[in-house]
Protein backbone atom coordinates (compact mmCIF):
# COMPACT_ATOMS: atom_id res chain seq x y z
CA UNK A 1 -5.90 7.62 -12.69
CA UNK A 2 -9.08 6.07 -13.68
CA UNK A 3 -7.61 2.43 -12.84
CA UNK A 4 -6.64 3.29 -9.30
CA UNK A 5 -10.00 5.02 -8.55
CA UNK A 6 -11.14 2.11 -9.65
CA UNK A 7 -8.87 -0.20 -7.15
CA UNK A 8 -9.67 2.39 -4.44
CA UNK A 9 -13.76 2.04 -5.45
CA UNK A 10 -13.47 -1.70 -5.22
CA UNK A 11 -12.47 -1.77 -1.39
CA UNK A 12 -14.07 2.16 -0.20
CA UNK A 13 -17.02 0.45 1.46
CA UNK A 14 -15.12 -1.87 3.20
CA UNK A 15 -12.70 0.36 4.27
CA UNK A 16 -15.44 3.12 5.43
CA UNK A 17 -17.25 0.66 7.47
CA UNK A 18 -13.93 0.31 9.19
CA UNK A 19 -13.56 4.16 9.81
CA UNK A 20 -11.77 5.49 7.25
CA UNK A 21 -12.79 8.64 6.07
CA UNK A 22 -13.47 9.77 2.10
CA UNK A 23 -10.32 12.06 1.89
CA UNK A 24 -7.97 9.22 3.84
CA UNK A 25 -9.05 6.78 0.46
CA UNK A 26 -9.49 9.69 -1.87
CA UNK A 27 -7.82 12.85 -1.59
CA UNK A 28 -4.93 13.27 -4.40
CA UNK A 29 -3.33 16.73 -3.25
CA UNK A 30 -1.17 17.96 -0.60
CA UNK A 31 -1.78 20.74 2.12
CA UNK A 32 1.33 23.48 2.54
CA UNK A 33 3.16 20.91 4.52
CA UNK A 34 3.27 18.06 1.65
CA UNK A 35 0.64 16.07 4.03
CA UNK A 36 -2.55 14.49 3.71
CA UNK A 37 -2.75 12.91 0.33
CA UNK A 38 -4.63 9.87 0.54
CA UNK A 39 -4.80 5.96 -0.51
CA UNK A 40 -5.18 6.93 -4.26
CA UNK A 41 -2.21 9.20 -4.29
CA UNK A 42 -0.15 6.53 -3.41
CA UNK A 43 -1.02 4.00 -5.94
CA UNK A 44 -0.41 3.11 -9.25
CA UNK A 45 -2.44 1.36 -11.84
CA UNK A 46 -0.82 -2.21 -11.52
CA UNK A 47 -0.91 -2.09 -7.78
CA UNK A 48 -3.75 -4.60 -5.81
CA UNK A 49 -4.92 -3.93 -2.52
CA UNK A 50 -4.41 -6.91 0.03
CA UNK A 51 -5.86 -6.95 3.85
CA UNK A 52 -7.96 -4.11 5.05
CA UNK A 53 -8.11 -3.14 8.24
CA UNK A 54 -8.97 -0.22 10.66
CA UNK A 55 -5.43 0.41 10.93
CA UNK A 56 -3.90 0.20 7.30
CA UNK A 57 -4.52 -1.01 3.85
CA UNK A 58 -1.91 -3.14 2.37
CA UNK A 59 -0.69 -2.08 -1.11
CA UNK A 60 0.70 -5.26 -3.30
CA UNK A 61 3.08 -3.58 -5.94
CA UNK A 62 4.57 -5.46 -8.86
CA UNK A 63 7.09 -8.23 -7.73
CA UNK A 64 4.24 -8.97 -4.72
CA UNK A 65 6.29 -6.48 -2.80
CA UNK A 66 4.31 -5.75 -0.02
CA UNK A 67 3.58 -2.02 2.03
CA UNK A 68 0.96 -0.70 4.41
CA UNK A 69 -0.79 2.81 4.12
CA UNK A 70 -1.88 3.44 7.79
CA UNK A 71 -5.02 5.21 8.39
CA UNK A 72 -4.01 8.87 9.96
CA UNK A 73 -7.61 9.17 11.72
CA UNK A 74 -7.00 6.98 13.93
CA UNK A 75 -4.55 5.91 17.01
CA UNK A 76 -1.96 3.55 15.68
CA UNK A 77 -0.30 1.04 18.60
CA UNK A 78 3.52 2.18 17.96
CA UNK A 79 2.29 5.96 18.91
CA UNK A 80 2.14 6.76 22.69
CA UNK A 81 0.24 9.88 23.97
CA UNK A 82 1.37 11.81 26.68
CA UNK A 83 -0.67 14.38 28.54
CA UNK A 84 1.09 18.06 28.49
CA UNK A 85 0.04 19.73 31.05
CA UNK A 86 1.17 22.72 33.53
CA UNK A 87 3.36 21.58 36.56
């Protein structure tokens, strides 16, 4: 655990000045719904961190196989809002 803190330590100010929060990079445990667990809970000690953006951090796993962990506090492109309202 102490490696990956260390990955997520290496790229937390970075990330932060791009609006992510200290549980999105952080936070290790799960609400009721299995939810909310953050960059470090997601990585393991051999893993590097590639682009950072305000959107997502890339994870580079073994084999350079590469995935995105997408920042939940804020509104990602694919996701369309729709106003609910009364008729």
């Amino acid at each position: 655990m102490e490696t990956v803190l260390a990955v997520v330590d290496a790229i937390a100010g970075q990330a932060m000045a791009l609006g992510w929060t200290h549980d999105s990079l952080y936070r290790t445990s799960r609400n009721a719904l299995g939810f909310n667990c953050g960059l470090a809970h997601f990585l393991w000690p051999s893993d590097r961190i590639g682009e950072v953006t305000t959107h997502s951090i890339e994870i580079i796993s073994a084999g350079d196989v590469r995935q995105r962990f997408y920042n939940p506090n804020v509104d990602q492109p694919w996701i369309r809002r729709t106003k609910s309202g009364a008729a």
